[in-house]
C-alpha atoms as a PDB file:
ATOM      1  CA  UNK A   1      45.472  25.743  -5.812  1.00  0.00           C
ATOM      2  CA  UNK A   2      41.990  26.762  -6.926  1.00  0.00           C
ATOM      3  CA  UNK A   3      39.485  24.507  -6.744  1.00  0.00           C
ATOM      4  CA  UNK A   4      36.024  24.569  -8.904  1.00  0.00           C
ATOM      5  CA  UNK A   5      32.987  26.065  -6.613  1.00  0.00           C
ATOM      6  CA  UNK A   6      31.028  22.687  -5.949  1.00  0.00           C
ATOM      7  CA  UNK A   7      27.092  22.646  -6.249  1.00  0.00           C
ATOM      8  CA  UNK A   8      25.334  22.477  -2.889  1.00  0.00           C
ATOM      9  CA  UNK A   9      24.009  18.988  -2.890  1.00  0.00           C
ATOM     10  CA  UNK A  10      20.077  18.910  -2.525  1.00  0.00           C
ATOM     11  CA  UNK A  11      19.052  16.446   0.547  1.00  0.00           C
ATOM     12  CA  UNK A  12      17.702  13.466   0.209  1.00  0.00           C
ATOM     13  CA  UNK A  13      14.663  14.158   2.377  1.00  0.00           C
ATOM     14  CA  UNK A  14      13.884  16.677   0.166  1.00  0.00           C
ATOM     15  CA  UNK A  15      14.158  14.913  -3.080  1.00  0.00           C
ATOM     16  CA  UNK A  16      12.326  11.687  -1.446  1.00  0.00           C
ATOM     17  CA  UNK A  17       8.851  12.872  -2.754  1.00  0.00           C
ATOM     18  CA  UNK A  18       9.355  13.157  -6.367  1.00  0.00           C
ATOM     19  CA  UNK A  19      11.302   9.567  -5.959  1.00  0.00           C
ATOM     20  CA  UNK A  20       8.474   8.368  -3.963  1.00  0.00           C
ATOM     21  CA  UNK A  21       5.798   9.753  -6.532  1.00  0.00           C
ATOM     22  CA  UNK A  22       7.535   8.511  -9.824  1.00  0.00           C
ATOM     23  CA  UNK A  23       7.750   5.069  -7.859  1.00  0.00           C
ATOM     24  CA  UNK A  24       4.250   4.941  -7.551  1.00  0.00           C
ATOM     25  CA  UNK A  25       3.310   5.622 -10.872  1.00  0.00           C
ATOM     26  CA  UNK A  26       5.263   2.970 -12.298  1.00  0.00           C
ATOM     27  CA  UNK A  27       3.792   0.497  -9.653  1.00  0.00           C
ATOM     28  CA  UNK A  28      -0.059   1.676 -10.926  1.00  0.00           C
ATOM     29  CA  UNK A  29       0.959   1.166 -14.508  1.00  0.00           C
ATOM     30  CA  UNK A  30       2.179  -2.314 -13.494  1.00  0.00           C
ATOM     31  CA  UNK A  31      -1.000  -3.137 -11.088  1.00  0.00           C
ATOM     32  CA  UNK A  32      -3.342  -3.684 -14.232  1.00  0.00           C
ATOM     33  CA  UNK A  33      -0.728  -4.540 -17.119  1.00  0.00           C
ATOM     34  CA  UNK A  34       0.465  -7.800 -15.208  1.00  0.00           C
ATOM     35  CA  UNK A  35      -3.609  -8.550 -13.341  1.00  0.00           C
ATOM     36  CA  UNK A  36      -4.781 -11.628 -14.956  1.00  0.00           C
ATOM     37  CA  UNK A  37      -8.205 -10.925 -16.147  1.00  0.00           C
ATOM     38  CA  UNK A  38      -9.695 -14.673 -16.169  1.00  0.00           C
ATOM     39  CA  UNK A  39     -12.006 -13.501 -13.261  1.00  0.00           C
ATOM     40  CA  UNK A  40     -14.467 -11.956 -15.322  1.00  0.00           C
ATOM     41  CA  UNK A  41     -15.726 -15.407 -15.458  1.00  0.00           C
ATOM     42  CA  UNK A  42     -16.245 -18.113 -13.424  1.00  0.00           C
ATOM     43  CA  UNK A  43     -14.249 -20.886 -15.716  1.00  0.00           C
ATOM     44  CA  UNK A  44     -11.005 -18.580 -15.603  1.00  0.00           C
ATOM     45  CA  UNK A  45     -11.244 -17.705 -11.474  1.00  0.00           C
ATOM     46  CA  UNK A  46      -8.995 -20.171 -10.465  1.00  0.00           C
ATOM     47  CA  UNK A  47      -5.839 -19.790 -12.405  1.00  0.00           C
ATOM     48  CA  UNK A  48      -6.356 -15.808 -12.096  1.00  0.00           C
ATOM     49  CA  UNK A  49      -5.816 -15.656  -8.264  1.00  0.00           C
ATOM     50  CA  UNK A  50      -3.722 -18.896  -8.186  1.00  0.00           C
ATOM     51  CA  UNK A  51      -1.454 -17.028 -10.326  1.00  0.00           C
ATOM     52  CA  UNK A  52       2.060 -15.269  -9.415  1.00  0.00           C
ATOM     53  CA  UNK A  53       0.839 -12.365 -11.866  1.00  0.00           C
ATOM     54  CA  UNK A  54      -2.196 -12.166  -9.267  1.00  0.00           C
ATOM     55  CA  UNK A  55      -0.052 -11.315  -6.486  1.00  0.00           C
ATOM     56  CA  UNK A  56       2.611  -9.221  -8.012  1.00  0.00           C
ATOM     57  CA  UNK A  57      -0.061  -7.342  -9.778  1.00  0.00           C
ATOM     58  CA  UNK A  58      -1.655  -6.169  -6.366  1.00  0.00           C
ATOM     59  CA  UNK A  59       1.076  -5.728  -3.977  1.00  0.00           C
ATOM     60  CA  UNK A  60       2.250  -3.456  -6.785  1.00  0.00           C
ATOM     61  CA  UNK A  61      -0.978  -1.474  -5.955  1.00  0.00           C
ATOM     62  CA  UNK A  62      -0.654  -1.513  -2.494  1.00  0.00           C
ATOM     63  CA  UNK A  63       2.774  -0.054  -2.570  1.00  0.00           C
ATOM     64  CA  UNK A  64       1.726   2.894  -4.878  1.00  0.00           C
ATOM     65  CA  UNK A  65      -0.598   3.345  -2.065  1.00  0.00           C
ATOM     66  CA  UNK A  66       1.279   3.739   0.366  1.00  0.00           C
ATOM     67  CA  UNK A  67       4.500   5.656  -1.468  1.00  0.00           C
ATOM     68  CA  UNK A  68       1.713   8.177  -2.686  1.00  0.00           C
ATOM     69  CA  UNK A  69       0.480   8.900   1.161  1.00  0.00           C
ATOM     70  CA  UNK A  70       4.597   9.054   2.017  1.00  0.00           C
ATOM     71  CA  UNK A  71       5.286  11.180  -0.976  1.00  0.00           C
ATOM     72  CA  UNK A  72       2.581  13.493  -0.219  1.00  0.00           C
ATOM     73  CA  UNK A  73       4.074  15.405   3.201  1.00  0.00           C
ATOM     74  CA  UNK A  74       5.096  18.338   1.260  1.00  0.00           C
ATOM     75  CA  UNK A  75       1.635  18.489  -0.900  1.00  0.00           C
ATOM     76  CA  UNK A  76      -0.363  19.807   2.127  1.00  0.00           C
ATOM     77  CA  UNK A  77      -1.592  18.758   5.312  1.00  0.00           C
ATOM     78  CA  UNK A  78      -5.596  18.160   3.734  1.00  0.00           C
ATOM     79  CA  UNK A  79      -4.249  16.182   1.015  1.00  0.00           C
ATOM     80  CA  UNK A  80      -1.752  13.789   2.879  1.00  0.00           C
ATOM     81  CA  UNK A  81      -4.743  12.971   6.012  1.00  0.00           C
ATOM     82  CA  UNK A  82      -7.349  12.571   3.321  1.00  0.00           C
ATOM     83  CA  UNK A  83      -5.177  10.130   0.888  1.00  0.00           C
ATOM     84  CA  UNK A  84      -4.097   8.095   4.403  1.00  0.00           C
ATOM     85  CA  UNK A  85      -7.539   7.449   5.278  1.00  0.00           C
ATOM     86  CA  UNK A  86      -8.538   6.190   2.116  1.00  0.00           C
ATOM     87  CA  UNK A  87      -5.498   4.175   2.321  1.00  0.00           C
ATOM     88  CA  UNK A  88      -6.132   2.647   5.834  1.00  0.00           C
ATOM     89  CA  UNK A  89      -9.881   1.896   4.537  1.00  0.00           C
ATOM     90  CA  UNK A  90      -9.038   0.427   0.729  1.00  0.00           C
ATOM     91  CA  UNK A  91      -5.466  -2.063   1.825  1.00  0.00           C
ATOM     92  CA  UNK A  92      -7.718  -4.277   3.680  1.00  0.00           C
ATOM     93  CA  UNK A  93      -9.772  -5.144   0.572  1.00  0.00           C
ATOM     94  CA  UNK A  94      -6.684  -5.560  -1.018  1.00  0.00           C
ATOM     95  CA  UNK A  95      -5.054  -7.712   1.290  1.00  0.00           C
ATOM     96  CA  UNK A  96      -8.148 -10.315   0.626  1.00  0.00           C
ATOM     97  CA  UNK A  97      -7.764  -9.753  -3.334  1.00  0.00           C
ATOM     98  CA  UNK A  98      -4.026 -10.366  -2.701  1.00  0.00           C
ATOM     99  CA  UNK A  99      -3.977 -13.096  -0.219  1.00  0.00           C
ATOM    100  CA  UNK A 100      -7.399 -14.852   0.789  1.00  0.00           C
ATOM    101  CA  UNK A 101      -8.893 -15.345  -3.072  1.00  0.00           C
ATOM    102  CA  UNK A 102      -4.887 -16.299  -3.878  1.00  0.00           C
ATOM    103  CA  UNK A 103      -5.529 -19.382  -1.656  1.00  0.00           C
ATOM    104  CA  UNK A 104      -8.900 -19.861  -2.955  1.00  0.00           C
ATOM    105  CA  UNK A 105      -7.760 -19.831  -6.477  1.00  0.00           C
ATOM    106  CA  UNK A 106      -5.566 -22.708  -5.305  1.00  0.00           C
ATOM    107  CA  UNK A 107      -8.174 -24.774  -3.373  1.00  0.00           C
ATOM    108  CA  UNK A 108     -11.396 -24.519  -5.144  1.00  0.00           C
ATOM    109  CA  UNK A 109     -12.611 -24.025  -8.465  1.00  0.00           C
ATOM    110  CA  UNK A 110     -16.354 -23.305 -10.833  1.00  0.00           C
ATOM    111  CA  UNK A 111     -19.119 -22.270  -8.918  1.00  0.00           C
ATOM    112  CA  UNK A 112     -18.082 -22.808  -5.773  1.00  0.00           C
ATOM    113  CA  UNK A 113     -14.962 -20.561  -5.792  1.00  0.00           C
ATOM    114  CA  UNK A 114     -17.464 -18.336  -7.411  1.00  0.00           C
ATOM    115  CA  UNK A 115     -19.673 -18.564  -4.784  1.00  0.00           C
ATOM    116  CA  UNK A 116     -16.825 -17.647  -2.464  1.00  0.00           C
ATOM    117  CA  UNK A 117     -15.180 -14.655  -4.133  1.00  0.00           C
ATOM    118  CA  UNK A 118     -18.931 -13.011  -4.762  1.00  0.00           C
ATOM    119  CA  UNK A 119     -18.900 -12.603  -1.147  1.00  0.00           C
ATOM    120  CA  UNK A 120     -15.459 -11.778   0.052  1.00  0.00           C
ATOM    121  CA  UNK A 121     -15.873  -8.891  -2.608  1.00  0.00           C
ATOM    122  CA  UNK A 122     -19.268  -7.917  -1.867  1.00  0.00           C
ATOM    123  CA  UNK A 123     -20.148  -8.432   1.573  1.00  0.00           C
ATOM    124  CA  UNK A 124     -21.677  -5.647   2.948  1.00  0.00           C
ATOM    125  CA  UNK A 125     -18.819  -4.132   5.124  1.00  0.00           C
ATOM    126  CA  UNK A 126     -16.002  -4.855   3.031  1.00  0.00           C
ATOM    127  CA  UNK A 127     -17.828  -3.033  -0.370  1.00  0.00           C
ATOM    128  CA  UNK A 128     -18.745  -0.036   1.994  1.00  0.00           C
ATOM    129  CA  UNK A 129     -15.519   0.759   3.808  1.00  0.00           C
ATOM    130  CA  UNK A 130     -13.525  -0.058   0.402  1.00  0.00           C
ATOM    131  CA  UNK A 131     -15.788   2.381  -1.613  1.00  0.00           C
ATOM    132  CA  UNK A 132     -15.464   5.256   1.285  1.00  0.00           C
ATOM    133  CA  UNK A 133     -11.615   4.410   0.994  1.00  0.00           C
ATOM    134  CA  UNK A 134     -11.871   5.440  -2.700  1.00  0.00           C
ATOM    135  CA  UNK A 135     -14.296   8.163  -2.064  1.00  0.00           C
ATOM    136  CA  UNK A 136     -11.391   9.553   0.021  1.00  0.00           C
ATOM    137  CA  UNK A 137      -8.267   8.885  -1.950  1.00  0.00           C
ATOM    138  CA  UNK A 138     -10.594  10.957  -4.468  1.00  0.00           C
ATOM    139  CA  UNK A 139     -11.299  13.818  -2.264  1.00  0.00           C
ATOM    140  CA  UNK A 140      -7.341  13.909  -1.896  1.00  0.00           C
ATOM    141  CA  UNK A 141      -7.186  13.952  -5.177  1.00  0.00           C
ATOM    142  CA  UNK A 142      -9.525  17.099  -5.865  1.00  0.00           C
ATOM    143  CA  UNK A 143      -7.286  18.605  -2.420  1.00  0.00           C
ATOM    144  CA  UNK A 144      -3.810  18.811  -4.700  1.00  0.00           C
ATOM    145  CA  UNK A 145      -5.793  20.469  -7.508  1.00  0.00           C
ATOM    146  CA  UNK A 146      -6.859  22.998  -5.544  1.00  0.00           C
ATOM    147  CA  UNK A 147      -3.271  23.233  -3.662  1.00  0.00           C
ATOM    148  CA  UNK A 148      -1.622  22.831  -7.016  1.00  0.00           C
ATOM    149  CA  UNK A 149      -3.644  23.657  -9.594  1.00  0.00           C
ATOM    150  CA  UNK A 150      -3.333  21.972 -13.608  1.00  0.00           C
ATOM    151  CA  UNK A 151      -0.505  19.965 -12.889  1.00  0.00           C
ATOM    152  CA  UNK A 152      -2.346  17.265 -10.497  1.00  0.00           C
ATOM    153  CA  UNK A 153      -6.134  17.327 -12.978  1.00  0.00           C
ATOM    154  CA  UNK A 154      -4.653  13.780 -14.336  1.00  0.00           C
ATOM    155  CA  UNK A 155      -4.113  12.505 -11.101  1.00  0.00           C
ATOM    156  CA  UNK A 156      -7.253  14.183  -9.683  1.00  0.00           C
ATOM    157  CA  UNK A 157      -9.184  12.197 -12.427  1.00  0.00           C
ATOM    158  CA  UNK A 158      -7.528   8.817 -12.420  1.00  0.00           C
ATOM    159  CA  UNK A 159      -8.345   9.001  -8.619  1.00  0.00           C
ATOM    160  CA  UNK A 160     -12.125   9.761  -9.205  1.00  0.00           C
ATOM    161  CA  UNK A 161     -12.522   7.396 -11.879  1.00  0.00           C
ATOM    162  CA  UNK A 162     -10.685   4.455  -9.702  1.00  0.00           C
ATOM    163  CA  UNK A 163     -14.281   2.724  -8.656  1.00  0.00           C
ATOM    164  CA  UNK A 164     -15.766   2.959 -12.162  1.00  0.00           C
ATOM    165  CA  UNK A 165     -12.885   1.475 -13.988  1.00  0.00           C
ATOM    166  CA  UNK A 166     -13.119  -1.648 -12.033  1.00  0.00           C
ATOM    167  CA  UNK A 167     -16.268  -2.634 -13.872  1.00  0.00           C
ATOM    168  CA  UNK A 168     -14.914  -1.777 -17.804  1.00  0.00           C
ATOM    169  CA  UNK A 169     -12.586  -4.398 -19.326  1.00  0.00           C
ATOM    170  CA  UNK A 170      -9.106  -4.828 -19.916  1.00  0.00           C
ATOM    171  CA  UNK A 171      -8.431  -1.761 -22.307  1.00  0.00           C
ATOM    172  CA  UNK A 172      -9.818   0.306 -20.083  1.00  0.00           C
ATOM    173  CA  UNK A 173      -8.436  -0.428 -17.042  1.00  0.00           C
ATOM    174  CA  UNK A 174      -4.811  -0.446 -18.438  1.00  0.00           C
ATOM    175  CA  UNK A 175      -5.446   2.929 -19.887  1.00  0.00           C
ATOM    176  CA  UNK A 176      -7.231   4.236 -16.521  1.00  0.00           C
ATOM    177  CA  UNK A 177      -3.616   2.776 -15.212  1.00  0.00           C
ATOM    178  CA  UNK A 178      -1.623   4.731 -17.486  1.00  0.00           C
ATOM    179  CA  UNK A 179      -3.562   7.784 -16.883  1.00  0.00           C
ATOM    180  CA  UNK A 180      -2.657   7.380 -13.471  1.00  0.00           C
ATOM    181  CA  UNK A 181       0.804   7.059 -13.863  1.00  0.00           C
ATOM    182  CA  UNK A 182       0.957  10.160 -15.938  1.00  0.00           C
ATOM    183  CA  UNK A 183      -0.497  11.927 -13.250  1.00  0.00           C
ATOM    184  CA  UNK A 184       1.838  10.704 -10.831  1.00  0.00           C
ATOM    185  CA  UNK A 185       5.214  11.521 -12.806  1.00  0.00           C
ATOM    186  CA  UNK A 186       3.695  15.256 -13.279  1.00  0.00           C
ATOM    187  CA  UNK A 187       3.475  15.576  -9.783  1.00  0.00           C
ATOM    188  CA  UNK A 188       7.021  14.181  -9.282  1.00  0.00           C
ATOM    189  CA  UNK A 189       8.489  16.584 -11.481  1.00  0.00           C
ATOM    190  CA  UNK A 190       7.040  19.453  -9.652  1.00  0.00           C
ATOM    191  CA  UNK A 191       8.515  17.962  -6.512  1.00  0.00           C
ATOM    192  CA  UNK A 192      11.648  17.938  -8.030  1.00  0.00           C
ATOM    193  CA  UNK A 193      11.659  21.653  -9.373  1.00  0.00           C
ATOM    194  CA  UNK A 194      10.407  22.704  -5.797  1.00  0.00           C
ATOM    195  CA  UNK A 195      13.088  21.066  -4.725  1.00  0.00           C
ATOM    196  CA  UNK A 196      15.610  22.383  -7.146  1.00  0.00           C
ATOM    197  CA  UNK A 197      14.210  26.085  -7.096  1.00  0.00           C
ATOM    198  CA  UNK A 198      11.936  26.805  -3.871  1.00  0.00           C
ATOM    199  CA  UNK A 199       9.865  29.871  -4.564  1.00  0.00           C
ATOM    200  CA  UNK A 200       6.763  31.156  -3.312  1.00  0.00           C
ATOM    201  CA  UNK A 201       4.448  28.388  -1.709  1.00  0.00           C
ATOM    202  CA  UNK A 202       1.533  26.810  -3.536  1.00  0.00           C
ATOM    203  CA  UNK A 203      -1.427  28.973  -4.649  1.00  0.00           C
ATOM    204  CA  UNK A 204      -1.906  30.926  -7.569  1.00  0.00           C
ATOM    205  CA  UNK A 205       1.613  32.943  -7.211  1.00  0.00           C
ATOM    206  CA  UNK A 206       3.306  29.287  -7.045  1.00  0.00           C
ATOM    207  CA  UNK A 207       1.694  27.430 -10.104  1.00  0.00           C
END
């Protein structure tokens, strides 16, 4: 009996990063969609980070930090370091958004819990290690264009504008969001056709 020649299977390790990537940029189109935005003012603080969206809305960013960094072992060495020290440097931030002003939002209220967020956010070490966190998850950005080339520019530029966007509204933010989403899905599918059809490595003979 003659059977049908069967398709070698890709592995799963191999196919990981494009899962991993497209993950992620469903997670950062989540992160601002579901954020409450009552915090831009002091009479809306406390439901915003007493809220379940507040929560969900963040963790959702901290995992599409960390499945980016994961995702990125077979996007270059430069690239993977740079985007796991901005990680390391930016989660902590984020675990006080996510956890500490959660609690807050539940225990205080008006100027007080004003008072109190103003300086979680802005105290001196925690603005300057979370900025150098994004001034590195940048850099890694600029890294896969340069390793890549075209395909990562959205996710290069998402990742530059990441500090700016926190001070526009809503809109903005949710586009900046989708933006980065876009970029992430682009680099998933060239995962996945690396994957599929490995060629020549990255440089100008590979893009």
């Amino acid at each position: 009996m003659v059977t049908a020649p069967t398709r070698p299977a890709v592995p799963r390790a191999v196919t990981a990063p494009a899962v991993l990537l497209g993950l992620a940029g469903l997670l950062f189109v989540v992160y601002p969609v579901v954020r409450p935005y009552g915090d831009a003012a002091p009479a809306g603080e406390a439901a915003a980070f007493s809220s379940t969206a507040w929560v969900v809305a963040h963790l959702a960013a901290v995992a599409g930090f960390v499945l980016v960094g994961l995702a990125l072992h077979g996007f270059g060495r430069a690239a993977e370091v740079t985007w796991w020290v901005g990680t390391g440097l930016v989660l902590p931030y984020y675990g006080a958004e996510v956890f500490a002003l959660h609690v807050l939002g539940q225990r205080l209220s008006g100027p007080q819990l004003a008072e109190v967020a103003e300086a979680i956010r802005l105290g001196p070490v925690a603005a300057v290690v979370f900025v150098a966190g994004l001034v590195a998850l940048a850099v890694a950005g600029v890294l896969l264009v340069a390793r890549e080339g075209v395909v990562a520019v959205p996710f290069a530029v998402a990742m530059i504008g990441f500090l700016p966007q926190f001070f526009a509204g809503p809109e903005v933010r949710i586009a900046h969001g989708v933006l980065l989403g876009v970029g992430l899905v682009l680099l998933a599918v060239r995962a996945a056709r690396r994957a599929a059809c490995p060629g020549p490595g990255p440089g100008i003979a590979g893009r």
